[in-house]
Protein backbone atom coordinates (compact mmCIF):
# COMPACT_ATOMS: atom_id res chain seq x y z
CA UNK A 1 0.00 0.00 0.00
CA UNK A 2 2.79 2.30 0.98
CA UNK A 3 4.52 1.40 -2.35
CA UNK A 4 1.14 2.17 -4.48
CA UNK A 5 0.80 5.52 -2.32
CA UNK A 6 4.16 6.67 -3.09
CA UNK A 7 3.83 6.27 -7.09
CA UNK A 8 0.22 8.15 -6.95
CA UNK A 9 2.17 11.27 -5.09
CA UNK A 10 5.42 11.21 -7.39
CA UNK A 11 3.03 10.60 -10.58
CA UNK A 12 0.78 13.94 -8.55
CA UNK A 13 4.45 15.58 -8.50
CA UNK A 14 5.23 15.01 -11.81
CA UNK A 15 1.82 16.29 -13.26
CA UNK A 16 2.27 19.87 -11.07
CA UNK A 17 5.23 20.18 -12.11
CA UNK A 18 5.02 19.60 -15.74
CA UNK A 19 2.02 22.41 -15.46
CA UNK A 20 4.19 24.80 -14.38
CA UNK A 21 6.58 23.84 -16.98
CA UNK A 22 4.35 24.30 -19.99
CA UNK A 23 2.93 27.55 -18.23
CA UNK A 24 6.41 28.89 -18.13
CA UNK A 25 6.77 27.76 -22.01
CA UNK A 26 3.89 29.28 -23.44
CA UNK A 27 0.35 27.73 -21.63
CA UNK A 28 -1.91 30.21 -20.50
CA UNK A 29 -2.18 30.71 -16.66
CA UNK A 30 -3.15 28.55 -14.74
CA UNK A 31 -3.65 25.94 -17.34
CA UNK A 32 -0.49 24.07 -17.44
CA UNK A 33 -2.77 20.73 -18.35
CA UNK A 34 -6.67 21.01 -18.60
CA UNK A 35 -8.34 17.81 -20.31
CA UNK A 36 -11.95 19.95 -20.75
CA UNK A 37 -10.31 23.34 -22.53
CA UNK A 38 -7.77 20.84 -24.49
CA UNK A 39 -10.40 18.79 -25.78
CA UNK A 40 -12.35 21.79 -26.70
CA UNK A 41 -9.65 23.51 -28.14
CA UNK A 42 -8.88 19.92 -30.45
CA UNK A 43 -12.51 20.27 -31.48
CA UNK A 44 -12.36 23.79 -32.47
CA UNK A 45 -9.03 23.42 -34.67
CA UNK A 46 -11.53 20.53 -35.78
CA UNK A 47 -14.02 22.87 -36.92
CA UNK A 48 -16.60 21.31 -35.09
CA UNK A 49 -16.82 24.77 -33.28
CA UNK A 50 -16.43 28.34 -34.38
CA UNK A 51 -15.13 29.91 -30.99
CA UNK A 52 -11.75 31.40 -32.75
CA UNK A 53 -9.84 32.27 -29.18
CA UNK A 54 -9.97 28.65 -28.36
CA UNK A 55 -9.07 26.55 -31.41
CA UNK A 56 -5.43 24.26 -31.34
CA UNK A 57 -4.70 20.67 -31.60
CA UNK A 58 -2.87 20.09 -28.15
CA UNK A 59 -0.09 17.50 -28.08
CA UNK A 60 -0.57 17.45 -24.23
CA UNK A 61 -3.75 15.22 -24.59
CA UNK A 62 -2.32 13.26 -27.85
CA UNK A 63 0.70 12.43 -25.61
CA UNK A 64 -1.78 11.65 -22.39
CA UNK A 65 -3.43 8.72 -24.52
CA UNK A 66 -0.56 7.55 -26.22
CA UNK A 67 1.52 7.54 -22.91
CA UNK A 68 -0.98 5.70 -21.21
CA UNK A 69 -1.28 3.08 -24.08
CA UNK A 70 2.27 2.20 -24.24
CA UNK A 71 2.86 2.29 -20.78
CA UNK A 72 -0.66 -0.31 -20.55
CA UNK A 73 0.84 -2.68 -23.71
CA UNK A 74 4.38 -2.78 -21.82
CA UNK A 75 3.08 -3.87 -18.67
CA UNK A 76 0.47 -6.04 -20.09
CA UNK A 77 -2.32 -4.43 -19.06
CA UNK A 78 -3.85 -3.01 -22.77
CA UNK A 79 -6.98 -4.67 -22.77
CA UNK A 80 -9.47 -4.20 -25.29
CA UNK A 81 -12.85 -4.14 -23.90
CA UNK A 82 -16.68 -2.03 -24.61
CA UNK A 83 -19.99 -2.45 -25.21
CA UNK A 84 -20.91 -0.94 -21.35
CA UNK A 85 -23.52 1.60 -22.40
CA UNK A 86 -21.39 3.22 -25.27
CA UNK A 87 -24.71 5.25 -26.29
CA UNK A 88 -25.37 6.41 -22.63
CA UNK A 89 -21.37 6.34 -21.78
CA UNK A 90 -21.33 9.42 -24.97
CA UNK A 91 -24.16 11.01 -23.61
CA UNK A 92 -22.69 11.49 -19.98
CA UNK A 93 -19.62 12.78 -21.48
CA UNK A 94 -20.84 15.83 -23.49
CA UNK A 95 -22.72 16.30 -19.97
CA UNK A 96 -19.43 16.10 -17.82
CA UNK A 97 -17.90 18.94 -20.86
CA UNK A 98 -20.97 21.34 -20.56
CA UNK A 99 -20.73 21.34 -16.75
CA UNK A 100 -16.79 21.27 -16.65
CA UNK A 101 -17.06 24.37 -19.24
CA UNK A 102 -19.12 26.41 -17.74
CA UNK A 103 -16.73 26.56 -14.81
CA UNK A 104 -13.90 27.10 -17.48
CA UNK A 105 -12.15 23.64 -16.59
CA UNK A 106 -11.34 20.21 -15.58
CA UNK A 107 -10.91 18.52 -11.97
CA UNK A 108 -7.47 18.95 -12.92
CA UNK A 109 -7.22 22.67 -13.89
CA UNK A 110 -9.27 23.22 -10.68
CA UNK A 111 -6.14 22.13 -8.40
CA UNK A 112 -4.01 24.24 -10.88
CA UNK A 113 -5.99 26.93 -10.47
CA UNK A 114 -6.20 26.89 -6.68
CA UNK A 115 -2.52 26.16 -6.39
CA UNK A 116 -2.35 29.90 -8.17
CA UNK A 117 -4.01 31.34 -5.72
CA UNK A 118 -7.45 31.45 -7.66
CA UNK A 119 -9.93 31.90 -4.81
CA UNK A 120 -12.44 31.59 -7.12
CA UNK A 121 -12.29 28.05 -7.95
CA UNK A 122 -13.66 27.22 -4.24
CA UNK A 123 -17.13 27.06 -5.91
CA UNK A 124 -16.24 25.05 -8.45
CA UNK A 125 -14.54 22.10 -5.72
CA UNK A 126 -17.32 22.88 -3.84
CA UNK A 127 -19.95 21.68 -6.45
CA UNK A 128 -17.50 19.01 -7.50
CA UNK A 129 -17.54 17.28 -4.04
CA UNK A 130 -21.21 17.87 -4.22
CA UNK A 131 -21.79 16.19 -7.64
CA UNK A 132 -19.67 13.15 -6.52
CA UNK A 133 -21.97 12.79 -3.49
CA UNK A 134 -24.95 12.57 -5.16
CA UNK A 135 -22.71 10.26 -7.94
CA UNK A 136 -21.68 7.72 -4.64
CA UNK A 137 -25.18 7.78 -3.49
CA UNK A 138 -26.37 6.65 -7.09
CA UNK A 139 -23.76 3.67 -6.37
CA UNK A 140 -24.88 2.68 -3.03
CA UNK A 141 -28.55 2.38 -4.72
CA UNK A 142 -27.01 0.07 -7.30
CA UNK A 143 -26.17 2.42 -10.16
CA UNK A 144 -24.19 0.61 -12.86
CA UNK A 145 -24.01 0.86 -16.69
CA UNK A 146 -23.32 -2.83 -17.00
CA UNK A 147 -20.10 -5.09 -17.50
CA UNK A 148 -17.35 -4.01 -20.67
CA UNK A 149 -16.79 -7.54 -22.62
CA UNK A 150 -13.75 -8.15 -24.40
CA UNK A 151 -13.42 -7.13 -27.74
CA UNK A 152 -11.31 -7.38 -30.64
CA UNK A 153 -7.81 -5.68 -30.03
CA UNK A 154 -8.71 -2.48 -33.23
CA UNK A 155 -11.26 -1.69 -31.31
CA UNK A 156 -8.79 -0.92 -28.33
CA UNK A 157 -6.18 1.32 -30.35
CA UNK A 158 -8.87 3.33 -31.69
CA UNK A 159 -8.51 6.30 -29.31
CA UNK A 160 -5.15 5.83 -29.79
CA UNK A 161 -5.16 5.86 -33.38
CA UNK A 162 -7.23 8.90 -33.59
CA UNK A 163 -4.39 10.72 -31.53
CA UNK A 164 -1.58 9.68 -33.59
CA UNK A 165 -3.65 11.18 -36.42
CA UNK A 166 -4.41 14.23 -34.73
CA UNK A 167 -0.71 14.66 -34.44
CA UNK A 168 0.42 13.58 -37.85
CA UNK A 169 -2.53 16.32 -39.04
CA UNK A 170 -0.80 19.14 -36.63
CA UNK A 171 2.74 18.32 -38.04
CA UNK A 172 1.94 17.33 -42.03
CA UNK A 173 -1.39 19.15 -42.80
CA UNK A 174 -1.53 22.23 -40.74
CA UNK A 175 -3.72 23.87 -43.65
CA UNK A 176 -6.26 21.46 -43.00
CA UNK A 177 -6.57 22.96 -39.17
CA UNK A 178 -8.29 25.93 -37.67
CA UNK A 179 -5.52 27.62 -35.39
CA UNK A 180 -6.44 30.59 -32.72
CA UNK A 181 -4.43 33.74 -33.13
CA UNK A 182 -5.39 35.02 -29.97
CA UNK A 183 -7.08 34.04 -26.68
CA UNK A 184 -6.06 30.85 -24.78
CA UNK A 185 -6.15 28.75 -28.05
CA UNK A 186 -3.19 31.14 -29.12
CA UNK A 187 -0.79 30.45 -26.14
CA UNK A 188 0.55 27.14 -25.83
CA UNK A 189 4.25 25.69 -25.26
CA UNK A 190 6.58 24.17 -28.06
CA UNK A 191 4.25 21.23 -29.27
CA UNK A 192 7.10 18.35 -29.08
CA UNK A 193 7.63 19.51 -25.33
CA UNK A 194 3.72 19.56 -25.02
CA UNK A 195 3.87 16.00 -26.16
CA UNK A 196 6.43 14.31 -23.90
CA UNK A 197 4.69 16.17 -20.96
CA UNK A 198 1.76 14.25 -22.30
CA UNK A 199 3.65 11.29 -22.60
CA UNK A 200 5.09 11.13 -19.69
CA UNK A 201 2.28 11.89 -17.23
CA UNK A 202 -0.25 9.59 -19.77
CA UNK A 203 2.09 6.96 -18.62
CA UNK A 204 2.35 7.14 -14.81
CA UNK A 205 -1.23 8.52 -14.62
CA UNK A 206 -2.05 4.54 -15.97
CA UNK A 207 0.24 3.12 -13.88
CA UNK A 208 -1.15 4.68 -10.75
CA UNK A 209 -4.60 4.91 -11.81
CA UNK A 210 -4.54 8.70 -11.03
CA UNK A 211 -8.09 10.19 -10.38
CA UNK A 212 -9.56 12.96 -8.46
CA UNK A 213 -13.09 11.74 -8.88
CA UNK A 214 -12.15 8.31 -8.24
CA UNK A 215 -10.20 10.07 -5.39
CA UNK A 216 -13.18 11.57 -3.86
CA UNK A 217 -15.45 8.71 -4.22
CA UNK A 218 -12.87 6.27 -2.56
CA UNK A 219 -12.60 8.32 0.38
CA UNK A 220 -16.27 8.54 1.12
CA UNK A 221 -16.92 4.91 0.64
CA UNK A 222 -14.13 2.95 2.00
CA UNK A 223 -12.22 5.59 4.01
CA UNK A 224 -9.15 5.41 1.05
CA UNK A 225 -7.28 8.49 0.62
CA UNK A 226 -4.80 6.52 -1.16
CA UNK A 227 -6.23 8.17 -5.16
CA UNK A 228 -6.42 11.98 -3.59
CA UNK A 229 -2.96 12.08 -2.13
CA UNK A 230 -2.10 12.47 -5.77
CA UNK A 231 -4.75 15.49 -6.33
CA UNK A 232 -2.85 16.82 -2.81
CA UNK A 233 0.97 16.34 -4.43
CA UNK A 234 -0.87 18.64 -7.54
CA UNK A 235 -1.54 21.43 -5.27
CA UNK A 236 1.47 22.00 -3.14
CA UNK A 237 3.73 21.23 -6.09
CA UNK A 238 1.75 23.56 -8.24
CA UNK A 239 1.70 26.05 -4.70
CA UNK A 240 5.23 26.11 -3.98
CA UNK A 241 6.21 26.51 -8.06
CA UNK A 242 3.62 29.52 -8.38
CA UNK A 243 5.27 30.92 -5.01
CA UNK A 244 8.89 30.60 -6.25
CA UNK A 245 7.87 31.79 -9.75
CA UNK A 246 5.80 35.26 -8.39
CA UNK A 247 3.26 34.09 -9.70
CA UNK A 248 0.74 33.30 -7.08
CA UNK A 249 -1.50 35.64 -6.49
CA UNK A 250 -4.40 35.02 -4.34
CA UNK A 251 -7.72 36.35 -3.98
CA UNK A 252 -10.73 37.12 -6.24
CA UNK A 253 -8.80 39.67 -8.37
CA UNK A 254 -9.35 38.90 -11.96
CA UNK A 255 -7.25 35.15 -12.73
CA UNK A 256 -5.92 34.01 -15.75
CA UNK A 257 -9.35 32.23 -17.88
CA UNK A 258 -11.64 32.08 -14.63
CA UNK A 259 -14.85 34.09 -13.62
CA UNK A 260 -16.96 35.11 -10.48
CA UNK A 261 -20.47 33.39 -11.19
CA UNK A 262 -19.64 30.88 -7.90
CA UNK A 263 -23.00 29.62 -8.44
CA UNK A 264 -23.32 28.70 -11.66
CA UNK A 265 -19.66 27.49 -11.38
CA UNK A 266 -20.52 25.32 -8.22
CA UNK A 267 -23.57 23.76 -10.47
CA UNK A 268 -20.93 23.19 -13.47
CA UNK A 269 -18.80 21.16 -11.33
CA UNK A 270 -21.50 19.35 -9.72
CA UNK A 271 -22.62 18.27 -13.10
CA UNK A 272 -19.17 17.53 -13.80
CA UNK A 273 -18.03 15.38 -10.43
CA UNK A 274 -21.70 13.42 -10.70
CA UNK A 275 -20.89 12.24 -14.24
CA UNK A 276 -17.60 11.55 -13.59
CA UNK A 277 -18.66 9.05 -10.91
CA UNK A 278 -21.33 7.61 -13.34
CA UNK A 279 -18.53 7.20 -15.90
CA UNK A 280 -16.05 5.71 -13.20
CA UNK A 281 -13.56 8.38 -13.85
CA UNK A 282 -12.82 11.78 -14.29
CA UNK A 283 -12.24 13.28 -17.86
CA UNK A 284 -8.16 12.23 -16.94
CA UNK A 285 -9.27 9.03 -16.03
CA UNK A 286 -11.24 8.48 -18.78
CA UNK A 287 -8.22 9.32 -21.56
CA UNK A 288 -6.02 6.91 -19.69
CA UNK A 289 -8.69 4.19 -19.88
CA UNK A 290 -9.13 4.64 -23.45
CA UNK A 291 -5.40 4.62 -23.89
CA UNK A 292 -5.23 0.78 -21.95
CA UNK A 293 -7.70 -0.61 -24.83
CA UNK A 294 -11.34 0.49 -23.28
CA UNK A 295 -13.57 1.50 -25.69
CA UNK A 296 -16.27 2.59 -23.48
CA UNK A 297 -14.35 5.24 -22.76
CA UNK A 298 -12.91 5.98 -26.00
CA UNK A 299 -16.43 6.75 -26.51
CA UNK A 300 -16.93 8.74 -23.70
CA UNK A 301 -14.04 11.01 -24.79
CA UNK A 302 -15.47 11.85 -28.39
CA UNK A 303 -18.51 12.60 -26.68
CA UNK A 304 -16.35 15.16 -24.00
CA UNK A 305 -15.26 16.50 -27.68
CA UNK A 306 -18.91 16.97 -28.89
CA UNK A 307 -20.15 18.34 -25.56
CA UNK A 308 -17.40 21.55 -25.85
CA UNK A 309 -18.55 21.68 -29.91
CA UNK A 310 -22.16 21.79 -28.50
CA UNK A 311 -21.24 24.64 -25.52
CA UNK A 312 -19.54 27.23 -27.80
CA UNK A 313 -22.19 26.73 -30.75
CA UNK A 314 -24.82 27.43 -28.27
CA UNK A 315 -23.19 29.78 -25.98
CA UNK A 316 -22.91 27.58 -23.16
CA UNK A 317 -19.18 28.25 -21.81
CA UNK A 318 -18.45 30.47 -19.23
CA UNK A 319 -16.73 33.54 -20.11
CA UNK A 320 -14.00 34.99 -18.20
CA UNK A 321 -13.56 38.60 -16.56
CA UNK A 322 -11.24 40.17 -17.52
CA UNK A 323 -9.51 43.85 -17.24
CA UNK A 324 -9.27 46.41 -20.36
CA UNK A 325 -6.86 49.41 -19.77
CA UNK A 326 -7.94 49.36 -15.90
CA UNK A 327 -11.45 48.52 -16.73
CA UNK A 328 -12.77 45.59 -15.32
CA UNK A 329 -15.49 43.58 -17.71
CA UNK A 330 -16.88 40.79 -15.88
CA UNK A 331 -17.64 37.09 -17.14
CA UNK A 332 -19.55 34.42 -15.73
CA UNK A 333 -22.05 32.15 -17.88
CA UNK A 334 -24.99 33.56 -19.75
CA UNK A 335 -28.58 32.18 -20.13
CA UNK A 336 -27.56 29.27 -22.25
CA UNK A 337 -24.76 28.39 -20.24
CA UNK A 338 -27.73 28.17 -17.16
CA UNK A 339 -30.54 26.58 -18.93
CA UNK A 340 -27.51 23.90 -20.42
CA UNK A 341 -26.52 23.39 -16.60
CA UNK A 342 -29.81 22.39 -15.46
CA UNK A 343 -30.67 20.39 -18.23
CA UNK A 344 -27.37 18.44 -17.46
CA UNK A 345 -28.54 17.90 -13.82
CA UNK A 346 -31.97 16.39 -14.45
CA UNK A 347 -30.52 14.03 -17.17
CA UNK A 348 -27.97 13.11 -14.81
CA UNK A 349 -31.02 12.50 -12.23
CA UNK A 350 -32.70 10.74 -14.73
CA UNK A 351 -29.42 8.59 -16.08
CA UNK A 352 -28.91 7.76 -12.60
CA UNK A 353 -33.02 6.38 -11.45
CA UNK A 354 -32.86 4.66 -15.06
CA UNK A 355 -29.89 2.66 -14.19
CA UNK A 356 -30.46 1.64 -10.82
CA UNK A 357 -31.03 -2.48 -10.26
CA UNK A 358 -34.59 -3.50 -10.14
CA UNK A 359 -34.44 -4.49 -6.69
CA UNK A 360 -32.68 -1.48 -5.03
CA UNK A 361 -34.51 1.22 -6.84
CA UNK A 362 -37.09 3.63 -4.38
C-alpha cells in the first residue's frame, strides 16, 4: 500500500510540475494541463466549433493517450474491452464537458488553479464534491451501466489511433486545421515539449490509476485516501512553483481564464463530479482508460469533444472577466450556459433512477 501511495504522489508531482513547466513555455495561466479546454480547443481546430480564441490541436492530450497506451501494452495491461452503455457512456460525457465548461475547466485545472491562488475556484470544488456525493449515493442504490466484454484488439487502439492522427494532421497538414491567433487557443508551449509532458504523465497517470473523482469517491466509501494524495501532491507542487515563480496571487482579483459566477460554477462542477462518478472516472481518467484498450471510454471522450462543440455553438461556456486598460469587464455564464446546466442535472437524475437495479430502486 505504501509502495502504491508513493507512485500516486510522485506521478501527482510530476503532473504539477510539468504544469508549471508548460505555463512557463507558453500555456496560458493557470492551465499548465486542462483535459476539458484541451479537448475543446482539439474540437475547435476541428471545426466542429467556431469559438476562434480557443481553437489548437494540443499535443498534451495526444501524448496523455498515447503515454498511457504504451505504458498499458508494456506492462500487459492493454486490454481491449466495450460495449458498457457506449450510447449512454457518450451522452454522460458531453454532460461532464458542458458542466466542466461552464466553470472554465477540468478537476485537474481546478487544483491548478487553486494552487495559483485562484480563490475563485472554491465554488467550483465545492460543487465538484457535491456532484460526486450525489454520484456515490447513485452507487450505493445500485447504479451501474453494466459489465465491458472483451473485444477485438482495433477496437482498443482506436482512441489511440485517432491521436496519432491528430498529431500527424498538426505536423503534415496544418492547412487542413483551424488555429487561434489570440485568446487561450493562441498560447501554448513548443508542441514536441507539449507532447512528452503528455507522454510522460499519460504513462504514470495509468500506472497509478490517477483520479480525483475516483479520489473523492474512494474516500467517502471505503475511508481510502490513497487516489487523492495524488490530487494533494498537484496542489502544493503547483503552490510552492507559483510561489517561487511570483506568480501566485491570491484572492478574487481577476485570474488568468476564470470568472466570479460561484454559483453557476458550483452547479458546473457538480454536473461535472456526478458524471464523472457515473462514468467511473474523471475526464483524466477516462483518456487513460481509453489509452489501456477500453472503448467505453474511447467513446466517452469523443462525446467530451462533442459536448465543448455543442457549448460554444450554443453559448454555453463560461466567459472569463477580464480587465481592459484598468477597466474591469466581468464574465460568468450567460442564459444558455444556465438553462444547459440544469438540463445536465436532471438528465444526470434521470441517467442515474434509469440505471439503478430492479431491486434497489425507491
Amino acid at each position: 500500500m505504501k509502495k502504491i501511495n508513493w507512485l500516486v504522489v510522485c506521478t501527482g508531482a510530476v503532473v504539477g510540475l510539468a504544469a508549471l513547466l508548460l505555463t512557463m513555455l507558453g500555456n496560458p495561466g493557470n492551465m499548465g494541463f486542462c483535459i476539458a479546454c484541451f479537448l475543446r480547443d482539439i474540437s475547435g481546430a476541428l471545426g466542429l466549433h467556431s469559438a476562434a480564441k480557443v481553437q489548437y490541436i494540443r499535443p498534451e492530450i495526444i501524448g496523455l493517450v498515447v503515454g498511457a497506451a504504451v505504458m498499458a501494452l508494456a506492462g500487459g495491461e492493454f486490454k481491449a474491452r466495450a460495449g458498457s452503455a457506449p450510447a449512454l457512456r457518450f451522452l454522460l460525457g458531453a454532460i461532464v464537458m458542458v458542466g466542466a465548461l461552464a466553470f472554465l475547466g477540468c478537476p485537474l485545472r481546478m487544483v491548478l488553479r487553486l494552487g495559483g491562488g485562484d480563490v475563485t475556484a472554491i465554488a467550483g470544488l465545492l460543487g465538484f464534491i457535491v456532484g460526486i456525493l450525489a454520484g456515490v449515493a447513485c452507487l450505493k442504490k445500485g447504479f451501474s451501466l453494466g459489465r465491458a466484454y472483451k473485444v477485438k484488439s482495433a477496437e482498443g487502439f482506436v482512441l489511440p489511433g485517432v491521436m496519432v492522427g491528430l498529431l500527424l494532421l498538426l505536423l503534415l497538414a496544418p492547412g487542413l486545421l483551424k488555429f487561434s491567433q489570440e485568446g487561450p487557443g493562441a498560447s501554448h508551449a513548443f508542441w514536441a515539449i507539449a507532447l512528452c509532458a503528455g507522454l510522460v504523465c499519460g504513462a504514470l497517470a495509468q500506472k497509478s490509476r490517477l483520479c480525483m473523482a475516483g479520489g473523492i469517491r474512494d474516500a467517502v466509501l471505503f475511508r481510502d485516501l490513497h487516489l487523492l494524495t495524488g490530487f494533494v501532491a498537484i496542489f502544493l507542487v503547483v503552490l510552492v512553483g507559483s510561489l517561487l515563480r511570483g506568480t501566485f496571487h491570491p484572492g478574487l482579483a481577476v485570474q488568468p481564464v476564470a470568472h466570479h459566477d460561484y454559483l453557476w460554477s458550483f452547479l458546473g462542477m457538480a454536473a461535472a463530479g456526478w458524471g464523472s462518478i457515473l462514468l467511473g472516472g474523471c475526464p483524466l481518467r477516462q483518456l487513460i482508460l481509453a489509452g489501456e484498450g477500453n472503448g467505453d471510454s474511447a467513446v466517452t471522450v469523443l462525446g467530451m469533444m462533442v459536448g465543448a462543440a455543442l457549448s460554444h455553438n450554443f453559448g454555453m461556456a463560461g466567459n472569463a472577466d477580464a480587465m481592459t486598460d484598468g477597466v474591469f469587464a466581468p464574465g460568468g455564464v450567460g442564459t444558455a450556459g444556465r438553462i444547459g446546466v440544469v438540463i445536465c442535472l436532471v438528465l444526470l437524475a434521470v441517467i442515474s433512477l434509469a440505471n439503478l437495479h430492479k431491486e434497489e430502486r425507491v
